[in-house]
N, C-alpha and C. Protein backbone atom coordinates (compact mmCIF):
# COMPACT_ATOMS: atom_id res chain seq x y z
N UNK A 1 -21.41 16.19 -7.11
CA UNK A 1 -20.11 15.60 -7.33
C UNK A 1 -19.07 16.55 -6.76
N UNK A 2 -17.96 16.09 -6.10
CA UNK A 2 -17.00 16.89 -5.21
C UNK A 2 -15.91 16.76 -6.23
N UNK A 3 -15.26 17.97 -7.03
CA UNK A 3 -13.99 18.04 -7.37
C UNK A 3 -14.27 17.30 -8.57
N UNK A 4 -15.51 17.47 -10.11
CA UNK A 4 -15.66 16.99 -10.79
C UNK A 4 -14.69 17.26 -12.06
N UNK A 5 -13.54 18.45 -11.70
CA UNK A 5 -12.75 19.69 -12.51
C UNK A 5 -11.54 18.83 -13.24
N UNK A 6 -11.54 17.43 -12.50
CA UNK A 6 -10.13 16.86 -12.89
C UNK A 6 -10.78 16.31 -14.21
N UNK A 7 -9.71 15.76 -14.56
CA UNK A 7 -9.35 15.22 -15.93
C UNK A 7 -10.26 13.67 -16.05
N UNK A 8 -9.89 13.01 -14.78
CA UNK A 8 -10.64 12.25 -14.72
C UNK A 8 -11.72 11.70 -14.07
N UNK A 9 -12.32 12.79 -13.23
CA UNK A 9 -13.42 13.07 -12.85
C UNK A 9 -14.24 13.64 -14.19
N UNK A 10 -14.01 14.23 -14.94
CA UNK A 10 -14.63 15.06 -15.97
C UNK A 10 -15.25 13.67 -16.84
N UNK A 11 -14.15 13.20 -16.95
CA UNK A 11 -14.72 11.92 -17.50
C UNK A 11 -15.97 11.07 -17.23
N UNK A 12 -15.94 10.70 -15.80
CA UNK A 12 -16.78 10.18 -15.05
C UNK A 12 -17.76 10.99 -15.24
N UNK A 13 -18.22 12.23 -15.43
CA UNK A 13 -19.50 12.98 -15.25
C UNK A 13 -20.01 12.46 -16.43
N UNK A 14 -19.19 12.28 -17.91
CA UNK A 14 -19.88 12.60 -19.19
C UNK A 14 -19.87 10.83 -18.95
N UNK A 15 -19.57 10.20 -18.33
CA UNK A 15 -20.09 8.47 -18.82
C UNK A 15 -21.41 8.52 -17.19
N UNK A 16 -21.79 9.16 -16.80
CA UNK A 16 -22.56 9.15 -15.61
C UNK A 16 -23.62 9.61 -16.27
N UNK A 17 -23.61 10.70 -16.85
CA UNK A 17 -24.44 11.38 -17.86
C UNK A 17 -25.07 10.98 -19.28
N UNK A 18 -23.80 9.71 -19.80
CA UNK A 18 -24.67 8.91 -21.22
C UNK A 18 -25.43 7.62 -20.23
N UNK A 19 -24.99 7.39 -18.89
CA UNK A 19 -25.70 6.36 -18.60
C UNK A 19 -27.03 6.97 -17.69
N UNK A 20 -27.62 8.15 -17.93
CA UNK A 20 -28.66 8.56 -17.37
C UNK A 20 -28.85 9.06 -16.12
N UNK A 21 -27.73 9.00 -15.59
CA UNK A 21 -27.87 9.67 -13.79
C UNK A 21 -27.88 11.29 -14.09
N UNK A 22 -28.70 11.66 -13.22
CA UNK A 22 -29.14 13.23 -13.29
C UNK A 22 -28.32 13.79 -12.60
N UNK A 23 -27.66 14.64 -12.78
CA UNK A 23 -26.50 15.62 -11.55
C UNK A 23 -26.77 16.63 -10.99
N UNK A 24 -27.01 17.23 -10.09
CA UNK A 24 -27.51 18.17 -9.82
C UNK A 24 -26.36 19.64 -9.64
N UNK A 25 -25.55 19.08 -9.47
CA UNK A 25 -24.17 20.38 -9.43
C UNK A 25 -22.81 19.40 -8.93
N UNK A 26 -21.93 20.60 -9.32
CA UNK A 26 -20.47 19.94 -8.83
C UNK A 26 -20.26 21.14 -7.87
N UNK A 27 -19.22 20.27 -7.28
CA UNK A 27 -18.52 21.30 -5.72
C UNK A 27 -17.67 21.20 -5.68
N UNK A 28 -17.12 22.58 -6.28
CA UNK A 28 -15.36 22.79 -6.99
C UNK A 28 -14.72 24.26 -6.23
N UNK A 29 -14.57 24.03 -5.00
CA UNK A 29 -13.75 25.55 -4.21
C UNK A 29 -13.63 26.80 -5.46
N UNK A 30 -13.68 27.67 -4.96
CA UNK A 30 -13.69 28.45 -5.81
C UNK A 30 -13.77 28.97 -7.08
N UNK A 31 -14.43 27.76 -7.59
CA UNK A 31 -15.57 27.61 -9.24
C UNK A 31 -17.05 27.83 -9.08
N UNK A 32 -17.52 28.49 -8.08
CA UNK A 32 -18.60 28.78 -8.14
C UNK A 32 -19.32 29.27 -8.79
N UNK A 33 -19.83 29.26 -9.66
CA UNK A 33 -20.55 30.20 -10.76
C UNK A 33 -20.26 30.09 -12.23
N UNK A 34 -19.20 29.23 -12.01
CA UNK A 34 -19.05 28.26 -13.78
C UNK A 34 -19.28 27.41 -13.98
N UNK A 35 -19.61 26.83 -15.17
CA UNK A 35 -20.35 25.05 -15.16
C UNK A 35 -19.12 24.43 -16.22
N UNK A 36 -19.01 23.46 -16.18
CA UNK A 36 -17.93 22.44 -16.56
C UNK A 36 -19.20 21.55 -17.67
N UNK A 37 -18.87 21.85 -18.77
CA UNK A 37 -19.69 21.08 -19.40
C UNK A 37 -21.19 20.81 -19.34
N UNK A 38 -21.87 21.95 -18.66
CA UNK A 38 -22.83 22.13 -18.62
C UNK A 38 -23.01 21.97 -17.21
N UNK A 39 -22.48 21.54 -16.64
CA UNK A 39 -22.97 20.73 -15.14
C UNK A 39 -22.54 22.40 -14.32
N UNK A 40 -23.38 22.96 -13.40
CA UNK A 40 -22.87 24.17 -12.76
C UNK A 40 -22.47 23.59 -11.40
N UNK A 41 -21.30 24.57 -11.33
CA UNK A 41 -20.35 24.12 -10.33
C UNK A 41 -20.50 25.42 -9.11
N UNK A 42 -20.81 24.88 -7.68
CA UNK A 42 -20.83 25.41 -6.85
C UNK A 42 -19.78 25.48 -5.69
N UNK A 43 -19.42 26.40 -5.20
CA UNK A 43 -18.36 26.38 -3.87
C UNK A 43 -18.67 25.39 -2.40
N UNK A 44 -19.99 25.41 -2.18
CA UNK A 44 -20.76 24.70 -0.93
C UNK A 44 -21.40 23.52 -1.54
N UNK A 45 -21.45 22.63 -0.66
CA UNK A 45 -22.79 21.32 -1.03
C UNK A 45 -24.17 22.55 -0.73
N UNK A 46 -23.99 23.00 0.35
CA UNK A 46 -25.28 24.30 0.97
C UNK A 46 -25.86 24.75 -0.32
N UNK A 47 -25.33 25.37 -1.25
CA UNK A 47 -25.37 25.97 -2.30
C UNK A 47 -25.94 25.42 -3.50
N UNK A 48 -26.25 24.10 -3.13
CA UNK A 48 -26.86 23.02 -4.42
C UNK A 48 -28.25 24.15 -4.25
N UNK A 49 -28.80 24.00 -5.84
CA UNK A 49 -30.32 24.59 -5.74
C UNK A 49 -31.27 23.41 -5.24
N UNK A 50 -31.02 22.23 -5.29
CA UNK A 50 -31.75 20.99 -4.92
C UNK A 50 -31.70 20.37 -3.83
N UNK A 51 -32.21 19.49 -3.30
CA UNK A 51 -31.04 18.54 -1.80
C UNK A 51 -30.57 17.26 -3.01
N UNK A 52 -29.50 17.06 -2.55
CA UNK A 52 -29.27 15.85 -3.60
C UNK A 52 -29.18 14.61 -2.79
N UNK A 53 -29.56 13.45 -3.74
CA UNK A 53 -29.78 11.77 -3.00
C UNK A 53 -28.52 10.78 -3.15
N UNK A 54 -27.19 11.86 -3.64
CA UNK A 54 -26.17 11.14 -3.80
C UNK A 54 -25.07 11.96 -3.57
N UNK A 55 -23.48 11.89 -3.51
CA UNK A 55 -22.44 12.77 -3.22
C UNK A 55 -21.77 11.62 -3.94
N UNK A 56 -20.35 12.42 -5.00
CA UNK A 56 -19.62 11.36 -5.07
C UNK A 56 -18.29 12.31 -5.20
N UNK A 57 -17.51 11.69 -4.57
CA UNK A 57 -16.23 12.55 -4.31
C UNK A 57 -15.29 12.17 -4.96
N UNK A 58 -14.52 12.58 -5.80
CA UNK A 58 -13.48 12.51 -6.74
C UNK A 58 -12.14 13.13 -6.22
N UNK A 59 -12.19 13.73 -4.62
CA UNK A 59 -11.05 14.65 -4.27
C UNK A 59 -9.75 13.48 -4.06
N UNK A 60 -8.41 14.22 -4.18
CA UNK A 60 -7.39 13.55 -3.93
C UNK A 60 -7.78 12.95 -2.09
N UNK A 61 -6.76 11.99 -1.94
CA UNK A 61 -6.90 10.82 -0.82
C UNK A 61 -6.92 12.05 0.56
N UNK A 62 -5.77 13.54 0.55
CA UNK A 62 -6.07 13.83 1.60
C UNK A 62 -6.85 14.91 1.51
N UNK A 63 -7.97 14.94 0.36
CA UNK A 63 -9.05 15.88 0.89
C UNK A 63 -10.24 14.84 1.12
N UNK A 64 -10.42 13.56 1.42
CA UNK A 64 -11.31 12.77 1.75
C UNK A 64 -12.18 12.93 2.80
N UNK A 65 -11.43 12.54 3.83
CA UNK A 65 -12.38 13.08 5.36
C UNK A 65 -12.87 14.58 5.03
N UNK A 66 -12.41 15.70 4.72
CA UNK A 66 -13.54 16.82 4.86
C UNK A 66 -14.40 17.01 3.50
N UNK A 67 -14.22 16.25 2.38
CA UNK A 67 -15.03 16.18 1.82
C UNK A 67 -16.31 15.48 2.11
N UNK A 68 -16.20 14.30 2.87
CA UNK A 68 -17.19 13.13 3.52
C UNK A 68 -17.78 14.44 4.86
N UNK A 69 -17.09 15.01 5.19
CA UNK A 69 -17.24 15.66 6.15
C UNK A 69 -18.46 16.54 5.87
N UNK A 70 -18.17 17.57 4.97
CA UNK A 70 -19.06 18.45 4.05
C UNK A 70 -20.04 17.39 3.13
N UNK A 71 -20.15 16.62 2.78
CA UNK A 71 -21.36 15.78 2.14
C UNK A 71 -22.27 15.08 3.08
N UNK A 72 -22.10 14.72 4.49
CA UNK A 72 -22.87 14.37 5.47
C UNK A 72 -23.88 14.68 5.66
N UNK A 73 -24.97 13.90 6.08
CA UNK A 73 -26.01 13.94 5.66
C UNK A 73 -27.24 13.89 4.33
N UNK A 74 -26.09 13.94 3.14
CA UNK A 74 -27.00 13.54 1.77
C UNK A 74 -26.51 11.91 2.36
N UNK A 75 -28.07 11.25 1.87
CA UNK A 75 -28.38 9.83 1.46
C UNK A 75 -26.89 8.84 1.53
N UNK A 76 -26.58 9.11 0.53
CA UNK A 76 -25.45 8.25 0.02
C UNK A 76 -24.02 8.84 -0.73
N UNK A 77 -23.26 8.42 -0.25
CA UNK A 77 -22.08 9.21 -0.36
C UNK A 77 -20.70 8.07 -0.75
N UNK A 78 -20.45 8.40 -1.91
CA UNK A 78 -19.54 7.36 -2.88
C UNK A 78 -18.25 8.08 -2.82
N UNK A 79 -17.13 7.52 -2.29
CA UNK A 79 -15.82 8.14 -2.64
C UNK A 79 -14.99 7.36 -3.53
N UNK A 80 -14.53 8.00 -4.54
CA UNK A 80 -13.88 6.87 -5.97
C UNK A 80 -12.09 7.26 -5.40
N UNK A 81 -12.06 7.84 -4.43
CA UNK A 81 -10.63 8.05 -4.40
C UNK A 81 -9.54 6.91 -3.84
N UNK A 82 -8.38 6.56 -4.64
CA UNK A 82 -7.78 5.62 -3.94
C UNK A 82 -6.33 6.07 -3.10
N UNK A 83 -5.90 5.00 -2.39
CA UNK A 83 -4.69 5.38 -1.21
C UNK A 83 -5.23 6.12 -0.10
N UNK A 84 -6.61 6.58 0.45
CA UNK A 84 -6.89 7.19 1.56
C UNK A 84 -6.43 6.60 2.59
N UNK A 85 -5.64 7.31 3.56
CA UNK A 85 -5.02 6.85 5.04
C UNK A 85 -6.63 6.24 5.72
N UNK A 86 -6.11 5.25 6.11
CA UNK A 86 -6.79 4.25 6.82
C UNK A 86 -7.37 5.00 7.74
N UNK A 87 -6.77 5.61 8.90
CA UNK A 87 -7.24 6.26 9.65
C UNK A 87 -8.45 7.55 9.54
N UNK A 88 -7.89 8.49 8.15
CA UNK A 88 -9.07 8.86 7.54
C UNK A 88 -10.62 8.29 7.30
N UNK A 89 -10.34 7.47 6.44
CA UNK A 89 -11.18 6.32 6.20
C UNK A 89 -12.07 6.28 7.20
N UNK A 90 -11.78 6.18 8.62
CA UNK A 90 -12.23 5.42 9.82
C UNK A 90 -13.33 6.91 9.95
N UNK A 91 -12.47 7.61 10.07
CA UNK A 91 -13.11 8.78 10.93
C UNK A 91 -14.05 9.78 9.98
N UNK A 92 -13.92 9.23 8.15
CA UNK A 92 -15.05 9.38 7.34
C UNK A 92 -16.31 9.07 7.57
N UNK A 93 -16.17 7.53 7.64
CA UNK A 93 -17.63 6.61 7.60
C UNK A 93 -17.77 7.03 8.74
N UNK A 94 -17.27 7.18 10.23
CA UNK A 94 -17.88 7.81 11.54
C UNK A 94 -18.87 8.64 11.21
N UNK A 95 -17.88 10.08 10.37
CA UNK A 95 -18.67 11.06 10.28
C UNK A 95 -20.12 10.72 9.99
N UNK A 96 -19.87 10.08 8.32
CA UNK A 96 -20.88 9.91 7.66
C UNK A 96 -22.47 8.98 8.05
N UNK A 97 -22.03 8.47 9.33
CA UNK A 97 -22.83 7.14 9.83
C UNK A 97 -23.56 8.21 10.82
N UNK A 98 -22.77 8.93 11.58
CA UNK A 98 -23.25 10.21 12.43
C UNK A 98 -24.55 10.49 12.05
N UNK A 99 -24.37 11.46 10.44
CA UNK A 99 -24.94 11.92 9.62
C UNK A 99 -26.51 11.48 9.13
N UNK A 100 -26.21 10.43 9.16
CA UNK A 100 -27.58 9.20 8.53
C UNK A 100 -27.13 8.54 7.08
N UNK A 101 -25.77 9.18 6.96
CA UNK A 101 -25.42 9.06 5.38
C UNK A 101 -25.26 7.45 5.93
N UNK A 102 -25.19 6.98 3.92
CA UNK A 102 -24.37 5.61 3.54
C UNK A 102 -23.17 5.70 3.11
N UNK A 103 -22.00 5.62 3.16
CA UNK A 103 -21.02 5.79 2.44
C UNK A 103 -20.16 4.28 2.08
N UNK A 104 -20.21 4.47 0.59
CA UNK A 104 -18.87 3.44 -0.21
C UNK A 104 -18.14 3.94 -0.54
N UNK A 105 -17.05 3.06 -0.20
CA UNK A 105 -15.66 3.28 -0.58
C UNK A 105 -14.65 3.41 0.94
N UNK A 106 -13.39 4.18 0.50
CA UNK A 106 -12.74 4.65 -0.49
C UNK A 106 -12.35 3.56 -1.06
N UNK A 107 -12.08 3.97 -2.47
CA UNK A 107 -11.46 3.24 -3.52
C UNK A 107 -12.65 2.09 -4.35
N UNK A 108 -13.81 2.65 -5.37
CA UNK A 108 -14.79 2.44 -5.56
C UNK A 108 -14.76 2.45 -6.85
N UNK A 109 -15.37 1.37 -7.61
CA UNK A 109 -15.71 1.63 -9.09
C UNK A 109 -17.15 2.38 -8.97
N UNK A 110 -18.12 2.28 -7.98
CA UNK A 110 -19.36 3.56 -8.25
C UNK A 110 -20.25 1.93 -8.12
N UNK A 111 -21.66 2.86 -8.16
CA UNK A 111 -22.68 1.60 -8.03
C UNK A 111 -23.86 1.66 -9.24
N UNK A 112 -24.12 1.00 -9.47
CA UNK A 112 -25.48 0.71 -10.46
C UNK A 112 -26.40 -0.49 -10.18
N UNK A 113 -28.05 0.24 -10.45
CA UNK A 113 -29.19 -0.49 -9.94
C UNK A 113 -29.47 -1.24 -11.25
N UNK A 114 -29.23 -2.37 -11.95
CA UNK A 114 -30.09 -2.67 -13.05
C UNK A 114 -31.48 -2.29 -13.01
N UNK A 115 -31.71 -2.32 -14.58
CA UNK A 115 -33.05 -1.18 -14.76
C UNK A 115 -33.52 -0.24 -13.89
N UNK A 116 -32.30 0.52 -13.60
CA UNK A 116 -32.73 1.95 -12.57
C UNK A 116 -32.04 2.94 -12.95
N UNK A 117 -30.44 2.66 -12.84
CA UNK A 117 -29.23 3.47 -13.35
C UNK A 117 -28.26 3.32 -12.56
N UNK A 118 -27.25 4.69 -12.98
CA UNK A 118 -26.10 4.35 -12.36
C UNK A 118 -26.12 5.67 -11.22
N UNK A 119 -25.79 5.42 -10.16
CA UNK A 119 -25.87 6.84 -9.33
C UNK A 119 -24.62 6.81 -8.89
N UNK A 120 -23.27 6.68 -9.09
CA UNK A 120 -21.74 7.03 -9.13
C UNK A 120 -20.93 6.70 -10.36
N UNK A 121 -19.96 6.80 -9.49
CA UNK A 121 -18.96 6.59 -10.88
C UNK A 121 -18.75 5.21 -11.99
N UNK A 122 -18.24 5.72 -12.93
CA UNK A 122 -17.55 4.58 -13.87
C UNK A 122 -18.80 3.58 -14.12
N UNK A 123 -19.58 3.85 -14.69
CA UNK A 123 -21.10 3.22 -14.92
C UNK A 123 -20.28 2.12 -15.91
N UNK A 124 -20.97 0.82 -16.25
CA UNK A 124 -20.69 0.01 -17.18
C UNK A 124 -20.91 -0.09 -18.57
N UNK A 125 -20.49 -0.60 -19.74
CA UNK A 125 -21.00 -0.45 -20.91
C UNK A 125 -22.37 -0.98 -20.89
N UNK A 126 -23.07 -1.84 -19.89
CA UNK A 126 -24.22 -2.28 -19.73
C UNK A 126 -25.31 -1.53 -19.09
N UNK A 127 -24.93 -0.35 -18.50
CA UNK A 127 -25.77 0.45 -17.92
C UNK A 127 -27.27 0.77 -18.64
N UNK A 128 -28.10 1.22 -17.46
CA UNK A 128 -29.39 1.45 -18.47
C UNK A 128 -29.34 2.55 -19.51
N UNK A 129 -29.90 2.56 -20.13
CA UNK A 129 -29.97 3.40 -20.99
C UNK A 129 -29.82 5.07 -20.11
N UNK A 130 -30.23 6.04 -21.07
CA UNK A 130 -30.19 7.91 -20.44
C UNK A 130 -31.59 7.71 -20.20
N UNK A 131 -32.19 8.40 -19.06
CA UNK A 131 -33.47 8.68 -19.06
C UNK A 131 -33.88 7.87 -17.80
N UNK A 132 -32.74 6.93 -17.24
CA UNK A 132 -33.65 6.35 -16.05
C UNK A 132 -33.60 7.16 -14.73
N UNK A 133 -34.58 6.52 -13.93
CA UNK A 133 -34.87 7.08 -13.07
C UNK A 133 -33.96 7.55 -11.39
N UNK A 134 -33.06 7.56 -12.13
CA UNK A 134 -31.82 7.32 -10.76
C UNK A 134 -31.18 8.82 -10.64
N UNK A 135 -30.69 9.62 -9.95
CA UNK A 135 -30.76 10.83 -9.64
C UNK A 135 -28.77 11.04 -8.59
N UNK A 136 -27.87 11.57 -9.20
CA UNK A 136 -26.89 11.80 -7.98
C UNK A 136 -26.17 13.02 -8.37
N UNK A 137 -25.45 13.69 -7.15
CA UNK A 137 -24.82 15.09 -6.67
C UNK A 137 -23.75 14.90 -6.87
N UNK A 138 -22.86 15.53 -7.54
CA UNK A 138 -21.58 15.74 -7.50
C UNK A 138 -20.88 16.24 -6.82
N UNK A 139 -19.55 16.56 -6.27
CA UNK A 139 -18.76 17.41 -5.40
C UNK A 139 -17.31 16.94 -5.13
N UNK A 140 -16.63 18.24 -4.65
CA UNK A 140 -15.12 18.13 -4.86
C UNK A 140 -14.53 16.96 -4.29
C-alpha cells in the first residue's frame, strides 16, 4: 500500500484487514522502519520482504504518476485517488501497461472477488470473511 499514513488510508488498511486481504507492507517516504498498526512500513516498493500481487495507492492526485511509476510491474495496481490530471492518468496506465501491470482507477472504490476477498480498497460490508485467500501490497 503507497501512503497508507493518512487518516484515511489508515482506515482502508484496518477494513482491508477485517475483510481478510493479507498486506504485505506500506510505502511511506521516510517511515521506513515503523509499522502503522502493525503493518511495517517501508521507504521502497524494492524493500518489500515479499514480491507483492497487488499495489494500492492512496497518494494525493499529484503524487499519482510516480507512485504508478514506482509500483510497475507488481500484478495489479489500484489507485483510490481522486481529481488526478487526466494527462497523468494517461501516462500512468502507459507506464503501468509497459510494466505488465493491470491498473484501476484513478478514482476507485477497490475490487473484490466473491468467495476470494478483497485485494483493494473500501471492501464491502459483504466481503468474505478474514482468512481468505486473496493477498495485496500497500504503498504511498
Amino acid at each position: 500500500m503507497f501512503n497508507p499514513t493518512g487518516r484515511y488510508a489508515a482506515a482502508q488498511v484496518a477494513a482491508m484487514r477485517e475483510a481478510g486481504t493479507r498486506l504485505v507492507g506500506g510505502i511511506a517516504l521516510g517511515r521506513g522502519g515503523e509499522a502503522l498498526d502493525g503493518l511495517p512500513l517501508f521507504d521502497d516498493v524494492r524493500a518489500l520482504p515479499e514480491p507483492a500481487d497487488a499495489a494500492v495507492i492512496y497518494t494525493p492526485p499529484e503524487g499519482v504518476l510516480d507512485a504508478v511509476r514506482a509500483a510497475a510491474g507488481i500484478p495489479s495496481i489500484v489507485v483510490a485517488a481522486e481529481y488526478v490530471p487526466v494527462h497523468d492518468t494517461l501516462l500512468a496506465a502507459r507506464a503501468a501497461r509497459a510494466a505488465g501491470s493491470w491498473m484501476v482507477g484513478p478514482n476507485t472504490l477497490g475490487l473484490c472477488v466473491p468467495g476470494r476477498g478483497c485485494s483493494a480498497p473500501s471492501p464491502p460490508p459483504s466481503a468474505p470473511p478474514a482468512g481468505s485467500p486473496c493477498s495485496a501490497a500497500a504503498a504511498p
